[in-house]
PDB file of N, CA and C in Angstrom:
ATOM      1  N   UNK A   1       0.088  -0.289  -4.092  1.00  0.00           N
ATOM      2  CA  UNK A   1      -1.189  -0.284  -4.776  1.00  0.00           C
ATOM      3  C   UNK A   1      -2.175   0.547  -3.955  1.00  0.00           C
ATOM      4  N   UNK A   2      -3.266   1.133  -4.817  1.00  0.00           N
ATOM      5  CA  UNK A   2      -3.707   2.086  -4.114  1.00  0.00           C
ATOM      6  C   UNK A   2      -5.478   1.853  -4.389  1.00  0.00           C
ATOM      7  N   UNK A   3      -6.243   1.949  -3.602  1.00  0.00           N
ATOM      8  CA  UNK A   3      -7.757   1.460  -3.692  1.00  0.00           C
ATOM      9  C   UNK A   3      -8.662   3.102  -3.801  1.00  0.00           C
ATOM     10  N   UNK A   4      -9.425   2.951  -4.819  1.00  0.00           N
ATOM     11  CA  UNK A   4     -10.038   4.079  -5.018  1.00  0.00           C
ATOM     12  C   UNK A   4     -10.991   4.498  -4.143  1.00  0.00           C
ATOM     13  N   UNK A   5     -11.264   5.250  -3.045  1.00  0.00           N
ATOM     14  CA  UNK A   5     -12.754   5.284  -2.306  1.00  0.00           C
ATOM     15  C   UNK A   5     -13.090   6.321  -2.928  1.00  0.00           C
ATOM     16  N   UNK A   6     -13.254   7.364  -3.508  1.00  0.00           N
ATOM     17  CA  UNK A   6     -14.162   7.919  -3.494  1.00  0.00           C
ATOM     18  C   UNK A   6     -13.782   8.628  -5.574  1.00  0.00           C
ATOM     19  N   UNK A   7     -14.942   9.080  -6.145  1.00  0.00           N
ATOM     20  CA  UNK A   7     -14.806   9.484  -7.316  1.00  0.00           C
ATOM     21  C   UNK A   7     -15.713  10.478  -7.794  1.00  0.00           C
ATOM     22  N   UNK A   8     -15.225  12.524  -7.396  1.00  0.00           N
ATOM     23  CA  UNK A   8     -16.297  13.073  -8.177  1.00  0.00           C
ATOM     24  C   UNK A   8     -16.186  13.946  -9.615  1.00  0.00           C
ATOM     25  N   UNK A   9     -16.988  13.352 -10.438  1.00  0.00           N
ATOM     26  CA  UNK A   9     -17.180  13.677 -12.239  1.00  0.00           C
ATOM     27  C   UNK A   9     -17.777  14.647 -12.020  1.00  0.00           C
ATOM     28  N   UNK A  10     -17.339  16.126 -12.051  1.00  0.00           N
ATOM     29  CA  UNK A  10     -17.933  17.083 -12.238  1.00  0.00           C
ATOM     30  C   UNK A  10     -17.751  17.593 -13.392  1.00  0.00           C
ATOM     31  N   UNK A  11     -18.531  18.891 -14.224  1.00  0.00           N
ATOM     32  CA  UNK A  11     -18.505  18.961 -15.764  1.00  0.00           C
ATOM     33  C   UNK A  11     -17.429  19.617 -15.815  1.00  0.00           C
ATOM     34  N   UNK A  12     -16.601  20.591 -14.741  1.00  0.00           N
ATOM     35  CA  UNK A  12     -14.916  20.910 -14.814  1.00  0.00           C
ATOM     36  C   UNK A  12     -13.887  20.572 -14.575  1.00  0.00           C
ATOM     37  N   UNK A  13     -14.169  19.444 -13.628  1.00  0.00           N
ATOM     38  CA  UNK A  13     -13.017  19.248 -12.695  1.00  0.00           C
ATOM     39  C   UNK A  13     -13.411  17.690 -12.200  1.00  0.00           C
ATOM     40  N   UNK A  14     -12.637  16.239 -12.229  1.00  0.00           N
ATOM     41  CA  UNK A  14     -12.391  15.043 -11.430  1.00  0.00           C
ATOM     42  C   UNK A  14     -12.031  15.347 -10.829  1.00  0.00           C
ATOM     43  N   UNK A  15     -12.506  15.206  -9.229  1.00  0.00           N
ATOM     44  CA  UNK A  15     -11.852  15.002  -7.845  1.00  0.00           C
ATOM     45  C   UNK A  15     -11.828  13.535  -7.723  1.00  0.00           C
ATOM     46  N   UNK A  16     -11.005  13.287  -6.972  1.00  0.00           N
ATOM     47  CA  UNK A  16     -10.319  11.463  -6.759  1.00  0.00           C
ATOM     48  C   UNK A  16      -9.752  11.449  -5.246  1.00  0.00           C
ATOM     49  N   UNK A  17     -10.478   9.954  -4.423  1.00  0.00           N
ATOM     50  CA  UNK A  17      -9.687  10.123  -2.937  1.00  0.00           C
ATOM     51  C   UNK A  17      -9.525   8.536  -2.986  1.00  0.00           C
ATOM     52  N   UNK A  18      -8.001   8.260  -2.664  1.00  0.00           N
ATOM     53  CA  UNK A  18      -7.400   7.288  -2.625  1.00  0.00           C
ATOM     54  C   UNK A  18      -7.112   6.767  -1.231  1.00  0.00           C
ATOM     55  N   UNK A  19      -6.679   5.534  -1.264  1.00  0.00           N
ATOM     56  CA  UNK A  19      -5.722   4.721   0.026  1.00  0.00           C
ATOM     57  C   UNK A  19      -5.166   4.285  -0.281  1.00  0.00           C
ATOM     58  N   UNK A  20      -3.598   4.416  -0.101  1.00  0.00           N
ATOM     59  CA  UNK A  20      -2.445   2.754  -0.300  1.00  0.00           C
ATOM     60  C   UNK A  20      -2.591   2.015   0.636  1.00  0.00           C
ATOM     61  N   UNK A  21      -1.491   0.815   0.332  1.00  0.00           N
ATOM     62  CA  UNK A  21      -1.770  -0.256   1.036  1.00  0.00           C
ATOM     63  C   UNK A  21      -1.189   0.436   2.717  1.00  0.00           C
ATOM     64  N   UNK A  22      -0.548   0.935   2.491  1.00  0.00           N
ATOM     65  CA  UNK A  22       0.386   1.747   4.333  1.00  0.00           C
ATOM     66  C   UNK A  22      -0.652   2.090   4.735  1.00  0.00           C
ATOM     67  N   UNK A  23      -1.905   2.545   4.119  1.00  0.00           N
ATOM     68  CA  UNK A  23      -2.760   3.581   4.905  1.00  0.00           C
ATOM     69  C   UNK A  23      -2.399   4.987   4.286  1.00  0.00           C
ATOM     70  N   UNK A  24      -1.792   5.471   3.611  1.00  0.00           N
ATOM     71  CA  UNK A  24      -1.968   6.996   2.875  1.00  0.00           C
ATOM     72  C   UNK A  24      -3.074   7.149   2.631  1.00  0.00           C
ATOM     73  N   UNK A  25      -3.694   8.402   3.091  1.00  0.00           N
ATOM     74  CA  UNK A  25      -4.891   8.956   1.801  1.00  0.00           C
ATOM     75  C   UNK A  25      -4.124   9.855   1.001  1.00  0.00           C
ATOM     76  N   UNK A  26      -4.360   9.475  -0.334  1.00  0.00           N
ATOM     77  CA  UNK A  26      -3.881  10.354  -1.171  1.00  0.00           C
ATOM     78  C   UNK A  26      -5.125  10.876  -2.061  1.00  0.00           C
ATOM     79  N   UNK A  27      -4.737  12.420  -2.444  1.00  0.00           N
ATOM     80  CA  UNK A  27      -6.294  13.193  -3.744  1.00  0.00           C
ATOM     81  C   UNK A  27      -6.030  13.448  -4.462  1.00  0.00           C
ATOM     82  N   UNK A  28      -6.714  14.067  -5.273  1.00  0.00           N
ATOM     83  CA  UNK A  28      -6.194  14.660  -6.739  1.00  0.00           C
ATOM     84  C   UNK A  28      -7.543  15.254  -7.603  1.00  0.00           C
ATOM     85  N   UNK A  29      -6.937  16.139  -8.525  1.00  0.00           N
ATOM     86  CA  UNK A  29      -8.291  16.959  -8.974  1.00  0.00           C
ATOM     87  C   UNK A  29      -7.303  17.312 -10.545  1.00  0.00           C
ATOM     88  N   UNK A  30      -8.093  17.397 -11.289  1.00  0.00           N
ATOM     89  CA  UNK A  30      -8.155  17.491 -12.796  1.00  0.00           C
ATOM     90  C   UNK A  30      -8.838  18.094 -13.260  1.00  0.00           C
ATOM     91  N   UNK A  31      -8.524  18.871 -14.533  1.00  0.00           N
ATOM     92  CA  UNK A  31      -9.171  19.972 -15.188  1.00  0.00           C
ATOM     93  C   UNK A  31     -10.078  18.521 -16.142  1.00  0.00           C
ATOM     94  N   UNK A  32     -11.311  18.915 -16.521  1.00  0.00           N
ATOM     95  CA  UNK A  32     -12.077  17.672 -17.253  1.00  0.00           C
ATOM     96  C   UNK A  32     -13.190  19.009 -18.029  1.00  0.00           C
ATOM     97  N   UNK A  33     -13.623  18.062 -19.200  1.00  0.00           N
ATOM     98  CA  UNK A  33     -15.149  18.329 -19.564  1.00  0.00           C
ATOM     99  C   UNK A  33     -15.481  17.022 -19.721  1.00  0.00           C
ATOM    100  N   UNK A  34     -17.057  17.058 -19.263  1.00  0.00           N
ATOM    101  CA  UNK A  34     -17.889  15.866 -19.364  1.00  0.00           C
ATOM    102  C   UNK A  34     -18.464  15.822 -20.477  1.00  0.00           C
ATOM    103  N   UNK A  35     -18.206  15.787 -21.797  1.00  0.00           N
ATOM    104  CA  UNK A  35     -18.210  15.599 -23.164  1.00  0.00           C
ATOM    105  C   UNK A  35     -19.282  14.267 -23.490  1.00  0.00           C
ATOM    106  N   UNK A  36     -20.211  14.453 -24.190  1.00  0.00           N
ATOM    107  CA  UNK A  36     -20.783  13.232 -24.851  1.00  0.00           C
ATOM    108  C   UNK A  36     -20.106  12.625 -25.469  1.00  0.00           C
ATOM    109  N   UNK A  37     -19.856  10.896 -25.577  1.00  0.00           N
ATOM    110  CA  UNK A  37     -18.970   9.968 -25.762  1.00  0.00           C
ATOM    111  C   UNK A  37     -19.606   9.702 -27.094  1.00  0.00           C
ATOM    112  N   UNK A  38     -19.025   9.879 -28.383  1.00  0.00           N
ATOM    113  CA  UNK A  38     -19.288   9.102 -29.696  1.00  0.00           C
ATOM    114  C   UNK A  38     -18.978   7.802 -29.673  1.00  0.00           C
ATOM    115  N   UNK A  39     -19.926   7.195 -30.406  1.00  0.00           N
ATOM    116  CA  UNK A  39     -19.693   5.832 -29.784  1.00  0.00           C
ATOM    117  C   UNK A  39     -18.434   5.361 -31.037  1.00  0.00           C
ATOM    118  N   UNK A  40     -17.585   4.094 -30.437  1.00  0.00           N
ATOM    119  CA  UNK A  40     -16.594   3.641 -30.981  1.00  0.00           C
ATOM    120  C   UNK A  40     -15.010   4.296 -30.543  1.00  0.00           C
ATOM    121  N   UNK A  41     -15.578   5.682 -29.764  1.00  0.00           N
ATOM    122  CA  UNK A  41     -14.030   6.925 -29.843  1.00  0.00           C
ATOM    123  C   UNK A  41     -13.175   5.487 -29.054  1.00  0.00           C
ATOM    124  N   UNK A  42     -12.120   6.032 -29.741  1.00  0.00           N
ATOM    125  CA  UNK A  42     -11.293   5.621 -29.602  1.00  0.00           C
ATOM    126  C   UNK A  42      -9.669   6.331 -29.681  1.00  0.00           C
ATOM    127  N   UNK A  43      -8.308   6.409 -29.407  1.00  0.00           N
ATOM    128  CA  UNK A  43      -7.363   7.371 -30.322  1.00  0.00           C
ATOM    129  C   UNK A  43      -6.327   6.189 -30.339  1.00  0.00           C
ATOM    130  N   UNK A  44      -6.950   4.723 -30.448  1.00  0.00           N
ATOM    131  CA  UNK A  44      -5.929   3.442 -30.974  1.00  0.00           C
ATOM    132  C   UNK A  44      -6.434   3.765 -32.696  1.00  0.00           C
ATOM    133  N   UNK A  45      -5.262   3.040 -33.037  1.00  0.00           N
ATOM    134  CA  UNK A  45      -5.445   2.729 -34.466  1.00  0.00           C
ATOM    135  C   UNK A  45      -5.706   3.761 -35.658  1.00  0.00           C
ATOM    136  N   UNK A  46      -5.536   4.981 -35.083  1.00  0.00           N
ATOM    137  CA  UNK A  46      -5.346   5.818 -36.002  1.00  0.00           C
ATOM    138  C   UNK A  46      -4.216   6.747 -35.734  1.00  0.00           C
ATOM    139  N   UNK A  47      -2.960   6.378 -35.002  1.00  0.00           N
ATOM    140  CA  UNK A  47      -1.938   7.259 -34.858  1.00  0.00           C
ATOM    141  C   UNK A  47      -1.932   7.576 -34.085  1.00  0.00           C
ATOM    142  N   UNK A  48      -2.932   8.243 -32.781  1.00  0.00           N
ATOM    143  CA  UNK A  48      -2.545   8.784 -31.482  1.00  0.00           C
ATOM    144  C   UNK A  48      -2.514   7.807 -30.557  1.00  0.00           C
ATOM    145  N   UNK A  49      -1.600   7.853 -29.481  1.00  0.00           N
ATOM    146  CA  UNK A  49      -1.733   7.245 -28.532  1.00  0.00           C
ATOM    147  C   UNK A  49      -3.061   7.194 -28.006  1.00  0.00           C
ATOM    148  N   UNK A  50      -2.823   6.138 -26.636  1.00  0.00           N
ATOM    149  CA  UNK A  50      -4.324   5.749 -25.761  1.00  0.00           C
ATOM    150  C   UNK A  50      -4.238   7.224 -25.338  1.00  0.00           C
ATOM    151  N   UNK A  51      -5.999   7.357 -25.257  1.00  0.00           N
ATOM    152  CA  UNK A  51      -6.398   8.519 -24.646  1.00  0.00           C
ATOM    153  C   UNK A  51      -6.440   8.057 -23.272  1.00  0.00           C
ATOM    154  N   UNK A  52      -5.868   8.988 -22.228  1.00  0.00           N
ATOM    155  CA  UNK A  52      -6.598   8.841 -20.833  1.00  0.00           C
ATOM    156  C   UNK A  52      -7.780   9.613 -20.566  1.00  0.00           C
ATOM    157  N   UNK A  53      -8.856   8.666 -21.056  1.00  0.00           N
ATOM    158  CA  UNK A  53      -9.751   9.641 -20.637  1.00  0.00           C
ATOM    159  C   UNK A  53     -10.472   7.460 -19.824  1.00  0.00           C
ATOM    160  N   UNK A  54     -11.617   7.621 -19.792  1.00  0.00           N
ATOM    161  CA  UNK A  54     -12.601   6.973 -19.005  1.00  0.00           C
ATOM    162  C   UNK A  54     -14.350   7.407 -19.711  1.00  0.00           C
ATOM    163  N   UNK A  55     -15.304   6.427 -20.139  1.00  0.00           N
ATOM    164  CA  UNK A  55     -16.336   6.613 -20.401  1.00  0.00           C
ATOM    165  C   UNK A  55     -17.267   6.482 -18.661  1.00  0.00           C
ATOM    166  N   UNK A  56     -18.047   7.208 -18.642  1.00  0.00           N
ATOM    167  CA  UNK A  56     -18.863   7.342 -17.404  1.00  0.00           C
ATOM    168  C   UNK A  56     -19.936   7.261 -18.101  1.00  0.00           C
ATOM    169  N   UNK A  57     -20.878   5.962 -17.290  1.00  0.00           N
ATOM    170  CA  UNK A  57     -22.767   6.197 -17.868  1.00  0.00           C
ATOM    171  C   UNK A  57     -23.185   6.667 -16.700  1.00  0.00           C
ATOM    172  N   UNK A  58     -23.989   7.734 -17.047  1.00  0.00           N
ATOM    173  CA  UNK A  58     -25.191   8.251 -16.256  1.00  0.00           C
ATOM    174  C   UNK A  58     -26.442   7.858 -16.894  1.00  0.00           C
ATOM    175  N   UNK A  59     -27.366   7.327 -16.540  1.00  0.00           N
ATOM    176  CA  UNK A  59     -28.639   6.916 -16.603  1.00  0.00           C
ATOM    177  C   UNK A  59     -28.259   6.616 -18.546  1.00  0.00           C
ATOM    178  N   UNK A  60     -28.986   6.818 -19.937  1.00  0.00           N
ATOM    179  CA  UNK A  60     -29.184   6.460 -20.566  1.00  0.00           C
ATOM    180  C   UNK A  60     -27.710   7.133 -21.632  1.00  0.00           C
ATOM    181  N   UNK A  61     -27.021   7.798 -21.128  1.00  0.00           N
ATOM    182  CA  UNK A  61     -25.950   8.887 -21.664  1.00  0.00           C
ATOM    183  C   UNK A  61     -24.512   8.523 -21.209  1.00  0.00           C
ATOM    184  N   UNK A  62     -23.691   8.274 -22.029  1.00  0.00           N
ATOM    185  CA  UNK A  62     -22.129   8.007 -21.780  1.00  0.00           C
ATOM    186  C   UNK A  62     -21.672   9.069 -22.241  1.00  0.00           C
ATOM    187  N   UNK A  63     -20.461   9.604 -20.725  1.00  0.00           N
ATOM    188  CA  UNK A  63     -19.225  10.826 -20.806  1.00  0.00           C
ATOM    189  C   UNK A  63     -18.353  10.331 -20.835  1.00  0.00           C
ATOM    190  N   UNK A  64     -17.611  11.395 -21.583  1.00  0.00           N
ATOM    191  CA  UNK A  64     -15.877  11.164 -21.361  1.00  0.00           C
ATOM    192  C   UNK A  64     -15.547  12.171 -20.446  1.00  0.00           C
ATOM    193  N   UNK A  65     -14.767  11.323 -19.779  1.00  0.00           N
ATOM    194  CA  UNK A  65     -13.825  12.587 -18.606  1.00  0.00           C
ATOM    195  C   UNK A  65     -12.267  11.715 -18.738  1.00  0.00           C
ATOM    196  N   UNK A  66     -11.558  13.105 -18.483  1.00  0.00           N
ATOM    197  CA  UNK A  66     -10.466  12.702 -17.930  1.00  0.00           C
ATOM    198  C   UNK A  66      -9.439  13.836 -18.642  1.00  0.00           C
ATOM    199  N   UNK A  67      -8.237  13.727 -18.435  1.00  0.00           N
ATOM    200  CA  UNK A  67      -7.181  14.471 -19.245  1.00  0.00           C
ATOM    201  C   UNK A  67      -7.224  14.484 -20.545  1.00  0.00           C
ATOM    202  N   UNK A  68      -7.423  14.004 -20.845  1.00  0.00           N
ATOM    203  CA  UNK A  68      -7.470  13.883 -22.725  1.00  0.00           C
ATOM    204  C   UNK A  68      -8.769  14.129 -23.330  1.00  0.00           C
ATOM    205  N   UNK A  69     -10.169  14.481 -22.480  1.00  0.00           N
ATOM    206  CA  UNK A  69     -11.098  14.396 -22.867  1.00  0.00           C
ATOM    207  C   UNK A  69     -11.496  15.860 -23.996  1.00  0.00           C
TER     208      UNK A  69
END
């Protein structure tokens, strides 16, 4: 299992810095757009699989990021 420290939402790219339980740091970076979130999105229940994406609030405004965004 791996504990998240650090998380940056940029409007191109998620950067991500991890720890397992051994002590690894592990990173990772993703192509993203920070997309305004319609409210309800969803891609259950109408045929597509779960999206991996993640809603992010910044002050009064919810994004989607992630791979699927």
């Amino acid at each position: 299992m791996s504990n998240v420290l650090a998380i940056d939402v940029g409007y191109g790219h998620v950067k991500w810095v991890a720890i397992s339980g051994n002590g690894d740091v592990k990173k990772g970076m993703f192509p993203s757009v920070a997309a305004l979130a319609a409210s309800g999105r969803s891609g259950e229940g109408n045929g597509m699989s779960t999206l991996r994406t993640v809603i992010v609030n910044v002050g009064e405004y919810n994004y989607v990021v992630g791979r699927d965004a």
